[in-house]
PDB file of N, CA and C in Angstrom:
ATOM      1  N   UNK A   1    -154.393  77.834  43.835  1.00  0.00           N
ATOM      2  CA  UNK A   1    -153.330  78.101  42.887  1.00  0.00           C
ATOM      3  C   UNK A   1    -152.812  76.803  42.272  1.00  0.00           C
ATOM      4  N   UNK A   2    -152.667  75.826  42.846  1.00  0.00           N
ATOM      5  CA  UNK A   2    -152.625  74.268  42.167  1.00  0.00           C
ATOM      6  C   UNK A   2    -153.156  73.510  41.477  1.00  0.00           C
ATOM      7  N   UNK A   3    -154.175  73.984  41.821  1.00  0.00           N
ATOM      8  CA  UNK A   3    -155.458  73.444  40.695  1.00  0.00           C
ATOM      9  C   UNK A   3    -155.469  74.472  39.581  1.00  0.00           C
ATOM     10  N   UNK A   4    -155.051  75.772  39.420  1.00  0.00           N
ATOM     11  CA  UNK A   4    -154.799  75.957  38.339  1.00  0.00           C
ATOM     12  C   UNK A   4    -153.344  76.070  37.458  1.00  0.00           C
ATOM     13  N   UNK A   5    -152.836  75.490  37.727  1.00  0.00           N
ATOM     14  CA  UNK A   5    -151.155  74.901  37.488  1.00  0.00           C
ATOM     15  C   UNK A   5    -151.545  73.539  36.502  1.00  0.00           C
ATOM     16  N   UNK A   6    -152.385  72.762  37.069  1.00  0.00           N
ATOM     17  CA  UNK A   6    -152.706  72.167  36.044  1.00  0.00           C
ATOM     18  C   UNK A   6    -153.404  72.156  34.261  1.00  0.00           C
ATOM     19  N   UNK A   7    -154.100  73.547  34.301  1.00  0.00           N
ATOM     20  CA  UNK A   7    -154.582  73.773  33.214  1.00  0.00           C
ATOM     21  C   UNK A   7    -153.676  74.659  32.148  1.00  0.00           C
ATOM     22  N   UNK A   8    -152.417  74.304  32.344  1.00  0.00           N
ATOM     23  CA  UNK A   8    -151.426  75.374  31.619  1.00  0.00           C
ATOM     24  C   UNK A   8    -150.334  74.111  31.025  1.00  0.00           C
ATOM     25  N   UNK A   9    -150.111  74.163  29.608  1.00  0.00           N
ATOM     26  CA  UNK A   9    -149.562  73.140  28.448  1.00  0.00           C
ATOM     27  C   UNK A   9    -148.397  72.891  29.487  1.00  0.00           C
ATOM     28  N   UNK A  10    -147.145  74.027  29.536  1.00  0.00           N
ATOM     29  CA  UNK A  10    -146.096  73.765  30.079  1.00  0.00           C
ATOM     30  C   UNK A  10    -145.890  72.430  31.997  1.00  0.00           C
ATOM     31  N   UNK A  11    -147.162  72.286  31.726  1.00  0.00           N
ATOM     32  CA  UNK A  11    -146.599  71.667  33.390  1.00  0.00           C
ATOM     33  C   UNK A  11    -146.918  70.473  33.072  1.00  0.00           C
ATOM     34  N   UNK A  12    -147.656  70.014  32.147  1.00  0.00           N
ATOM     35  CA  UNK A  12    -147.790  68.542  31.821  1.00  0.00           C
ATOM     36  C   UNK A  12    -146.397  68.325  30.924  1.00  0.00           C
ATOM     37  N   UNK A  13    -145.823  69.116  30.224  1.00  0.00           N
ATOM     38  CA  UNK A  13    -145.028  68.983  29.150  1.00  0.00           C
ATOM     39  C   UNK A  13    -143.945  68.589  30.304  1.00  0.00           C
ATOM     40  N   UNK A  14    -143.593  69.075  31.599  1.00  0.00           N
ATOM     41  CA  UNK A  14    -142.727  68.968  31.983  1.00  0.00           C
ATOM     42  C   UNK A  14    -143.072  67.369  33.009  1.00  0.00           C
ATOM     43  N   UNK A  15    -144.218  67.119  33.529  1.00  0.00           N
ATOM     44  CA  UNK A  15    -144.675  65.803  34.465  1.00  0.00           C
ATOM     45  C   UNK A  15    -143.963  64.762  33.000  1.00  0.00           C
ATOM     46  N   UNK A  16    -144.536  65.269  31.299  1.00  0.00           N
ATOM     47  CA  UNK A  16    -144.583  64.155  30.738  1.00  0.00           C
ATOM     48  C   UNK A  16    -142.677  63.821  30.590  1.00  0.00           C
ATOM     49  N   UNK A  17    -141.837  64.924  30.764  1.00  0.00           N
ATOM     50  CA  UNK A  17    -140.484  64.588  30.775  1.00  0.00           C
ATOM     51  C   UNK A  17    -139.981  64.132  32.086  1.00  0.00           C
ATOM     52  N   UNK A  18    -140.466  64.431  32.784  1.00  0.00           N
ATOM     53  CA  UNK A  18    -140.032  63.367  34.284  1.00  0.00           C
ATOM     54  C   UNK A  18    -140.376  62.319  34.419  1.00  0.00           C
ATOM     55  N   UNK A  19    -141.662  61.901  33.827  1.00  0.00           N
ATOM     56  CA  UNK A  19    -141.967  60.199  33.600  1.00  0.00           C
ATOM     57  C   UNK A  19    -141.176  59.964  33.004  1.00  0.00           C
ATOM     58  N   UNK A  20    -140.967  60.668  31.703  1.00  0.00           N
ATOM     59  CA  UNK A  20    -139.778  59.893  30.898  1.00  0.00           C
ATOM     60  C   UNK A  20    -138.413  59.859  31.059  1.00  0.00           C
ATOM     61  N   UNK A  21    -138.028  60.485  31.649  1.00  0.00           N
ATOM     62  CA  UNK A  21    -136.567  60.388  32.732  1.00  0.00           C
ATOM     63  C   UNK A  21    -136.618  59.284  34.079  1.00  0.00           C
ATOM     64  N   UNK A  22    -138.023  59.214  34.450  1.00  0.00           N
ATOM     65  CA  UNK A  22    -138.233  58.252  35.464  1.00  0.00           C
ATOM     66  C   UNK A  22    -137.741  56.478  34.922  1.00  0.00           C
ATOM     67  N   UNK A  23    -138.910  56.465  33.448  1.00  0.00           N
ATOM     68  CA  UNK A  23    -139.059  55.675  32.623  1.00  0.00           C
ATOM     69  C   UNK A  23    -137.851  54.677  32.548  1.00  0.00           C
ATOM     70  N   UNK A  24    -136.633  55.625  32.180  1.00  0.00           N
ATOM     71  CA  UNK A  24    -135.371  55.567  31.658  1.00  0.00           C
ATOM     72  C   UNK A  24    -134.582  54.822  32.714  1.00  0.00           C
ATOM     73  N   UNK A  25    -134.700  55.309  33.828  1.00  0.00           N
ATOM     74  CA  UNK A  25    -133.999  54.958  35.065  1.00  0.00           C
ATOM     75  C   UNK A  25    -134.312  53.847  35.378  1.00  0.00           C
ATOM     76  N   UNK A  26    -135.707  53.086  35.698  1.00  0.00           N
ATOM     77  CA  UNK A  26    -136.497  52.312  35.977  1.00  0.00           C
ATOM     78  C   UNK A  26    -136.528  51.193  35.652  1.00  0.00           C
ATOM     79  N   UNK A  27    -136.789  50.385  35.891  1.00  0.00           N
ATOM     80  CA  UNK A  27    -136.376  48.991  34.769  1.00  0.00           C
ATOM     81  C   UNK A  27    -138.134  48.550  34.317  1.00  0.00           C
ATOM     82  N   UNK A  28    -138.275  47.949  33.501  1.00  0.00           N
ATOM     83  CA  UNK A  28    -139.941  47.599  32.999  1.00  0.00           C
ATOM     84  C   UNK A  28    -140.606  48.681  32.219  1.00  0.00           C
ATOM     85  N   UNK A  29    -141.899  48.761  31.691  1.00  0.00           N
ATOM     86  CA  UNK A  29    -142.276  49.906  30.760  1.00  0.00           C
ATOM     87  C   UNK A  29    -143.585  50.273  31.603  1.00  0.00           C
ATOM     88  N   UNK A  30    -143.284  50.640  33.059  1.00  0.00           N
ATOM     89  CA  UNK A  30    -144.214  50.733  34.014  1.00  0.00           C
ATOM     90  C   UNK A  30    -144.991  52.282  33.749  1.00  0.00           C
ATOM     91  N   UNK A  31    -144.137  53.313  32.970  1.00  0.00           N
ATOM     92  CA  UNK A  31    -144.486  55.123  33.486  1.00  0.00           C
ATOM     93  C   UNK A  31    -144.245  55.738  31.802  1.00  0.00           C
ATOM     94  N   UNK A  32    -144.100  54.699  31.299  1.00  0.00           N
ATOM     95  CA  UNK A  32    -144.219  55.203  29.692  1.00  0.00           C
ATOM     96  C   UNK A  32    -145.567  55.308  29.267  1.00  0.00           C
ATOM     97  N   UNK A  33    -146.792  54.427  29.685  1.00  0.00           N
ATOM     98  CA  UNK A  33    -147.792  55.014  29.379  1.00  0.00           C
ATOM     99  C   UNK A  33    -148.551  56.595  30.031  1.00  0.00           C
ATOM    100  N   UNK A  34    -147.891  56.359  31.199  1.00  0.00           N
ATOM    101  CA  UNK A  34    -148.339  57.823  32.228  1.00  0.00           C
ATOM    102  C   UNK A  34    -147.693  58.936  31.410  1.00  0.00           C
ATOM    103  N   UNK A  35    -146.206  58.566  30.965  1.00  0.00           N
ATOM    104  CA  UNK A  35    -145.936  60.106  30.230  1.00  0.00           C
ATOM    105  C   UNK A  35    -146.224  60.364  28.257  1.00  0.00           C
ATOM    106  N   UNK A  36    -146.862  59.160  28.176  1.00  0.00           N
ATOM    107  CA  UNK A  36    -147.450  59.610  26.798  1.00  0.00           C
ATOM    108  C   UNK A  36    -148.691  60.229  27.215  1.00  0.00           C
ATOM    109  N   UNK A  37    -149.569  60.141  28.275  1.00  0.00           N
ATOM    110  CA  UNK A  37    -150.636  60.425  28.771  1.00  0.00           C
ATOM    111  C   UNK A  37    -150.387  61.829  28.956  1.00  0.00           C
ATOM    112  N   UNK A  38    -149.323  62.126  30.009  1.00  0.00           N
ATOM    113  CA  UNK A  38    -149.369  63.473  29.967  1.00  0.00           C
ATOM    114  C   UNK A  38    -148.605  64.604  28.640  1.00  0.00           C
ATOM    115  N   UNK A  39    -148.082  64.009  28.049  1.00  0.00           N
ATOM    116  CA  UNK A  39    -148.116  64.262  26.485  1.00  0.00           C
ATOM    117  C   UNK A  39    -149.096  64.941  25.792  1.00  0.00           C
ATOM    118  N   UNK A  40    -149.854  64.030  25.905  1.00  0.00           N
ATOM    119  CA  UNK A  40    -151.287  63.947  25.316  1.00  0.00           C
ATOM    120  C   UNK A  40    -151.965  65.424  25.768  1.00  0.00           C
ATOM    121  N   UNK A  41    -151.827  65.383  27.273  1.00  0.00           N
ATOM    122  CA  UNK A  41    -152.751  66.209  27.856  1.00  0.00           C
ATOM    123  C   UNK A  41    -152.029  67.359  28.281  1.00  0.00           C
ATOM    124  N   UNK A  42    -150.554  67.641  27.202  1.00  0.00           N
ATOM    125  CA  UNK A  42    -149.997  68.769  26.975  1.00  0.00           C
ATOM    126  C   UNK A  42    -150.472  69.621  25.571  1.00  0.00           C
ATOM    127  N   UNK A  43    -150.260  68.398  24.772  1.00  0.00           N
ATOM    128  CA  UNK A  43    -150.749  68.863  23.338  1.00  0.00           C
ATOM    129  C   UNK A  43    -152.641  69.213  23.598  1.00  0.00           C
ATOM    130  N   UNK A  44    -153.476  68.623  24.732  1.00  0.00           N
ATOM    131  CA  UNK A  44    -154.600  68.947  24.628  1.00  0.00           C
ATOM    132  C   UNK A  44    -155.018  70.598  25.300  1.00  0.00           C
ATOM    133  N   UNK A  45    -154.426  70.845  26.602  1.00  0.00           N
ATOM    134  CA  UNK A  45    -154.237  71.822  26.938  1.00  0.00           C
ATOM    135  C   UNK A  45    -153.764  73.639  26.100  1.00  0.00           C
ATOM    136  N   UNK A  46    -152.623  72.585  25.785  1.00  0.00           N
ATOM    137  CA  UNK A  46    -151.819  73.590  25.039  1.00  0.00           C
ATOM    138  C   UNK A  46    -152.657  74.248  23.283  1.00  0.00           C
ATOM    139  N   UNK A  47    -153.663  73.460  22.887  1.00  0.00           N
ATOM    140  CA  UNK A  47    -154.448  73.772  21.758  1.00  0.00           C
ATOM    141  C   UNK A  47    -156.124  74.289  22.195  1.00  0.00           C
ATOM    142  N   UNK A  48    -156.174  74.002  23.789  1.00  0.00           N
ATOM    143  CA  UNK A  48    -157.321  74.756  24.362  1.00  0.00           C
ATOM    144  C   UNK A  48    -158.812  73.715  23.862  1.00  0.00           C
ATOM    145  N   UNK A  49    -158.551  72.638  24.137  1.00  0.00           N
ATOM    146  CA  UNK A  49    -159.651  72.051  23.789  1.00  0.00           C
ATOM    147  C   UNK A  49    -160.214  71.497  24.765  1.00  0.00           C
ATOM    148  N   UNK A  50    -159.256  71.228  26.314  1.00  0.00           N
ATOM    149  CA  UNK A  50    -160.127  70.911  27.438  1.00  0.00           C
ATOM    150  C   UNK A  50    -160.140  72.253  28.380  1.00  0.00           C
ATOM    151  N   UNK A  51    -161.526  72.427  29.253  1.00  0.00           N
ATOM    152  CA  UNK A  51    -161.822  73.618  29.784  1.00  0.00           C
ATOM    153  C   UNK A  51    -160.800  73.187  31.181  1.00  0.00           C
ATOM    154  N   UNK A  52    -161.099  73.945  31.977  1.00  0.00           N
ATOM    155  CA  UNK A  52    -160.082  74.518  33.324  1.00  0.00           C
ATOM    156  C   UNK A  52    -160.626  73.495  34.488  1.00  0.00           C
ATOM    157  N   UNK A  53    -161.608  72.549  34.445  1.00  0.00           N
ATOM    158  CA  UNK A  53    -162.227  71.654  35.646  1.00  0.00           C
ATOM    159  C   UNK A  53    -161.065  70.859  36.058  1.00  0.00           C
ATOM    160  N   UNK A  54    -160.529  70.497  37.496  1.00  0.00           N
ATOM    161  CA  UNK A  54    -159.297  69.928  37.941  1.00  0.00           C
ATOM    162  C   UNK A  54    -159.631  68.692  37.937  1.00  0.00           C
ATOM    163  N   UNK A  55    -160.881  68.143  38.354  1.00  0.00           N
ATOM    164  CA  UNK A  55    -161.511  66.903  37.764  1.00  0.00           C
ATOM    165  C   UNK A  55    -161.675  65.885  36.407  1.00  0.00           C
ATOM    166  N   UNK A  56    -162.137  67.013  35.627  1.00  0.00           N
ATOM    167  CA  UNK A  56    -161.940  66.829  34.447  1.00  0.00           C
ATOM    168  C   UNK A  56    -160.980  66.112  33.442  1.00  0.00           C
ATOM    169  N   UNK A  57    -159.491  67.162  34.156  1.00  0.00           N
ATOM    170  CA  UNK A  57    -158.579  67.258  33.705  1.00  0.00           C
ATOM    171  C   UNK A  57    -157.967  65.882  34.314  1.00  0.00           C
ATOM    172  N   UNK A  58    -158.016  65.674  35.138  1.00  0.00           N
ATOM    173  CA  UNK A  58    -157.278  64.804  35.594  1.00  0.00           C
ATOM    174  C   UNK A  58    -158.006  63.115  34.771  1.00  0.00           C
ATOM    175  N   UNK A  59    -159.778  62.995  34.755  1.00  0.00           N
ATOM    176  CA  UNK A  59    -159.979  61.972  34.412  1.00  0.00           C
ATOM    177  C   UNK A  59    -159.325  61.602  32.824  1.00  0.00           C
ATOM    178  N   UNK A  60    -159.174  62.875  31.847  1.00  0.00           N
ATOM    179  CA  UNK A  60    -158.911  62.752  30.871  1.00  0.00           C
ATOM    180  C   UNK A  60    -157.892  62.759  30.525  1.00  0.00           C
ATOM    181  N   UNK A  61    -156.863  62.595  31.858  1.00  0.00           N
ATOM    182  CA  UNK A  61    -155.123  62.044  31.851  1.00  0.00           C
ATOM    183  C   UNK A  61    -154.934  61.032  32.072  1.00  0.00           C
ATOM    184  N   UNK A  62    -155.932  60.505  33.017  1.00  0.00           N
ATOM    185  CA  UNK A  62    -156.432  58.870  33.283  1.00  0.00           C
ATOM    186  C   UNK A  62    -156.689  58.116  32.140  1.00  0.00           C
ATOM    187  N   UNK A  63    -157.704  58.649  31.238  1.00  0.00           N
ATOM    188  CA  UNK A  63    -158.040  57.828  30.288  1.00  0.00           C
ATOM    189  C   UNK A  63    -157.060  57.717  29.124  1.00  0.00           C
ATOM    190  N   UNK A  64    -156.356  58.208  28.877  1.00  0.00           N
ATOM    191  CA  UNK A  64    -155.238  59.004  27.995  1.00  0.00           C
ATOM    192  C   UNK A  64    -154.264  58.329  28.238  1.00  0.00           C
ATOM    193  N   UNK A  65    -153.933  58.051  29.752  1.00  0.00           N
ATOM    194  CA  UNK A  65    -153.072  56.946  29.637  1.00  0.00           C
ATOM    195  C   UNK A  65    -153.094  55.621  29.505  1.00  0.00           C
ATOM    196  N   UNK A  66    -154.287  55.378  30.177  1.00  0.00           N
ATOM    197  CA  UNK A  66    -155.000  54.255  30.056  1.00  0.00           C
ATOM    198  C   UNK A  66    -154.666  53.388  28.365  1.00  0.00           C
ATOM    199  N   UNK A  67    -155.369  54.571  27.569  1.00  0.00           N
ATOM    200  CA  UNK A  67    -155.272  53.963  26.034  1.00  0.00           C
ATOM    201  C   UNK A  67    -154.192  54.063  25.727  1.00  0.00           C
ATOM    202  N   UNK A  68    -152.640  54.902  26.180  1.00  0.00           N
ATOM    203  CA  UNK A  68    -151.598  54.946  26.102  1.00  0.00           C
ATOM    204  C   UNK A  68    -150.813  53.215  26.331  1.00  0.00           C
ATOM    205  N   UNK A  69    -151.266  52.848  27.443  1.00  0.00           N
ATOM    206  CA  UNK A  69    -150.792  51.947  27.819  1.00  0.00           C
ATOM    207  C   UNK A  69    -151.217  50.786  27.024  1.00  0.00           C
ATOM    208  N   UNK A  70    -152.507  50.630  26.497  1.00  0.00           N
ATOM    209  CA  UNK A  70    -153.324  49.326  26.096  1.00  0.00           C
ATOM    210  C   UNK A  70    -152.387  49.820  24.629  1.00  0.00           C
ATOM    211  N   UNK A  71    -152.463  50.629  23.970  1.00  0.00           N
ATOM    212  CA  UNK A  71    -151.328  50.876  22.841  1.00  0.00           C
ATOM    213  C   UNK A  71    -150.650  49.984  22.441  1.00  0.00           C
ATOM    214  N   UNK A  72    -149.553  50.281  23.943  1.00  0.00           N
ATOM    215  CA  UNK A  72    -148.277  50.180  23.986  1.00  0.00           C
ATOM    216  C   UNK A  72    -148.393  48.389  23.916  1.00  0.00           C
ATOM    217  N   UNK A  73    -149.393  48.077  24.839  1.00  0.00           N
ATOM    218  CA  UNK A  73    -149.353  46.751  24.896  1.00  0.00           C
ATOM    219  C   UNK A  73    -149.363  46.068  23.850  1.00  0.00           C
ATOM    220  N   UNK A  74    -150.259  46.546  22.758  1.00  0.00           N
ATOM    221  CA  UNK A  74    -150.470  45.950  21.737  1.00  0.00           C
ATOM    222  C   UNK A  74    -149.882  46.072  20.559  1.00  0.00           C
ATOM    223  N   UNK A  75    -148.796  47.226  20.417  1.00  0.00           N
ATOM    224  CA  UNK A  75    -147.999  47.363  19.141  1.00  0.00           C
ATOM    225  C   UNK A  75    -146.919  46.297  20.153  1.00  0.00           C
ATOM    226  N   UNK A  76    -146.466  46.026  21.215  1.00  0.00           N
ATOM    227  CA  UNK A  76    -145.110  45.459  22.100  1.00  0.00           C
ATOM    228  C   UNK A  76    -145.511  44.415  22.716  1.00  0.00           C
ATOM    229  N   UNK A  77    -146.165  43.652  22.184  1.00  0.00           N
ATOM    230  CA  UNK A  77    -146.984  42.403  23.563  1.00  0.00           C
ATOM    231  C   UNK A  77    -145.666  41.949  24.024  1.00  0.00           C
ATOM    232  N   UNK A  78    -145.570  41.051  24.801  1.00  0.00           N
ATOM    233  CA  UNK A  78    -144.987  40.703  25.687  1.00  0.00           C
ATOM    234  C   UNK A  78    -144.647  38.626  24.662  1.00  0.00           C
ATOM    235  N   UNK A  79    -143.028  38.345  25.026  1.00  0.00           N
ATOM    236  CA  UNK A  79    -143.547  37.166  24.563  1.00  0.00           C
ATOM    237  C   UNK A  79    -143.086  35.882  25.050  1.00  0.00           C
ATOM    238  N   UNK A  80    -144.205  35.538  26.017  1.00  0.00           N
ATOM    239  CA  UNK A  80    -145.179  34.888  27.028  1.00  0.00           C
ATOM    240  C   UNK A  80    -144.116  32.995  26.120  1.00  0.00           C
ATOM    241  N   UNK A  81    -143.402  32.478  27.124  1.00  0.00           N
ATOM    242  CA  UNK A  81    -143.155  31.229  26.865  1.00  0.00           C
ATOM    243  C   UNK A  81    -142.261  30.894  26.402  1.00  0.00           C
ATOM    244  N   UNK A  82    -141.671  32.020  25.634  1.00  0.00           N
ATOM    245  CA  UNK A  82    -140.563  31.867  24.733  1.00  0.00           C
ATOM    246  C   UNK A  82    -138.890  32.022  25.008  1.00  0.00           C
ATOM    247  N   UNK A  83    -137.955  31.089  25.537  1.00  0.00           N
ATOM    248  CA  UNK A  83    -136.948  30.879  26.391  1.00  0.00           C
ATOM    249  C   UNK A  83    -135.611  30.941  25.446  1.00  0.00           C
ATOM    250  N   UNK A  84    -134.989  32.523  25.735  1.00  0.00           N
ATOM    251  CA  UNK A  84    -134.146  32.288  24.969  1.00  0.00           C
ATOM    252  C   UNK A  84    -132.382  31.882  25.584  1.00  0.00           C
ATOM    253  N   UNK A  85    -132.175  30.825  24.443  1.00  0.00           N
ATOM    254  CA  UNK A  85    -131.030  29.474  24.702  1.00  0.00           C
ATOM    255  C   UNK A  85    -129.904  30.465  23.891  1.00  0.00           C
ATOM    256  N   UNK A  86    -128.444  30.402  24.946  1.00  0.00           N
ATOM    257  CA  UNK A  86    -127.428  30.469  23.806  1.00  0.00           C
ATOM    258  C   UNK A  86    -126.443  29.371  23.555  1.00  0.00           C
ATOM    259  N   UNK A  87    -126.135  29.416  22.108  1.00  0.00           N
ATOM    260  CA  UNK A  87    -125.463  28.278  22.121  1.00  0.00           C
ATOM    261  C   UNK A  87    -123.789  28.508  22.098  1.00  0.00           C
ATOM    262  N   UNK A  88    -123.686  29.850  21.789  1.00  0.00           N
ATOM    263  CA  UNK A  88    -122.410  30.310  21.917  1.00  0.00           C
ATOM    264  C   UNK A  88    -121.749  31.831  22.477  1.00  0.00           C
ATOM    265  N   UNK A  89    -120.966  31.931  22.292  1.00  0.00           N
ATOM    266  CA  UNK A  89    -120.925  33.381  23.291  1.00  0.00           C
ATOM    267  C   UNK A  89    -119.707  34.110  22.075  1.00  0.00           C
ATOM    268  N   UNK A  90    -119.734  35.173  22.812  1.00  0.00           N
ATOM    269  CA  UNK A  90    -119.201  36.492  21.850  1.00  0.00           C
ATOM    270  C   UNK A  90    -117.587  36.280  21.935  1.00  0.00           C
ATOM    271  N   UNK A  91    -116.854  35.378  22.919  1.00  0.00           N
ATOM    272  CA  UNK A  91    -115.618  35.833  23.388  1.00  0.00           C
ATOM    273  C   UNK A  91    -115.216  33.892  22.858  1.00  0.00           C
ATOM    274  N   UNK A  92    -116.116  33.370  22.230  1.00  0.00           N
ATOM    275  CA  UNK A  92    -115.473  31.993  21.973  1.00  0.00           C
ATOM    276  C   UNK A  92    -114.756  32.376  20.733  1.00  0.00           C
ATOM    277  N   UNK A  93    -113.450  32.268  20.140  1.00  0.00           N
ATOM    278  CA  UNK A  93    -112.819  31.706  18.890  1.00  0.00           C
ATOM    279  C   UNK A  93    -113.273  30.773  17.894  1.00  0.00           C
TER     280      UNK A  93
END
């Protein structure tokens, strides 16, 4: 019965809102690629384009996030060196 819980739109729709409630809580952008992933593999489910294999399903949430994440990396790189100085503060006159 678990293994087929997975092949139904609504249960990824809901994993992909608990990552993103996780996300939120969390500090870093550690589970934002996992819940665009399962996003993904709500909208894929939910339009019937992957079959019912629990294997399957799962590698193609893997990969899904995978490219979710390399995405993310690359529209948001990270920036590596750059030290930011203040020279004044909000409460000086």
């Amino acid at each position: 019965m678990l293994m087929e819980a997975w092949t139904l739109w609504w249960v990824w729709l809901v994993m992909a809102a608990i990552l993103g409630l996780a996300e939120m809580l969390l500090p870093g952008f550690v589970l934002l690629g996992f819940a665009i992933g399962a996003l993904i593999m709500a909208a894929v489910t939910g339009l019937g384009i992957f079959g019912a294999s629990f294997a399957g399903t799962v590698l193609v949430y893997a990969c899904a996030s995978v490219a979710a994440w390399w995405g993310l990396n690359k529209y948001f790189p990270k920036e590596r060196g750059h030290v930011r100085r203040w020279d004044s503060d909000i409460n000086d006159n």
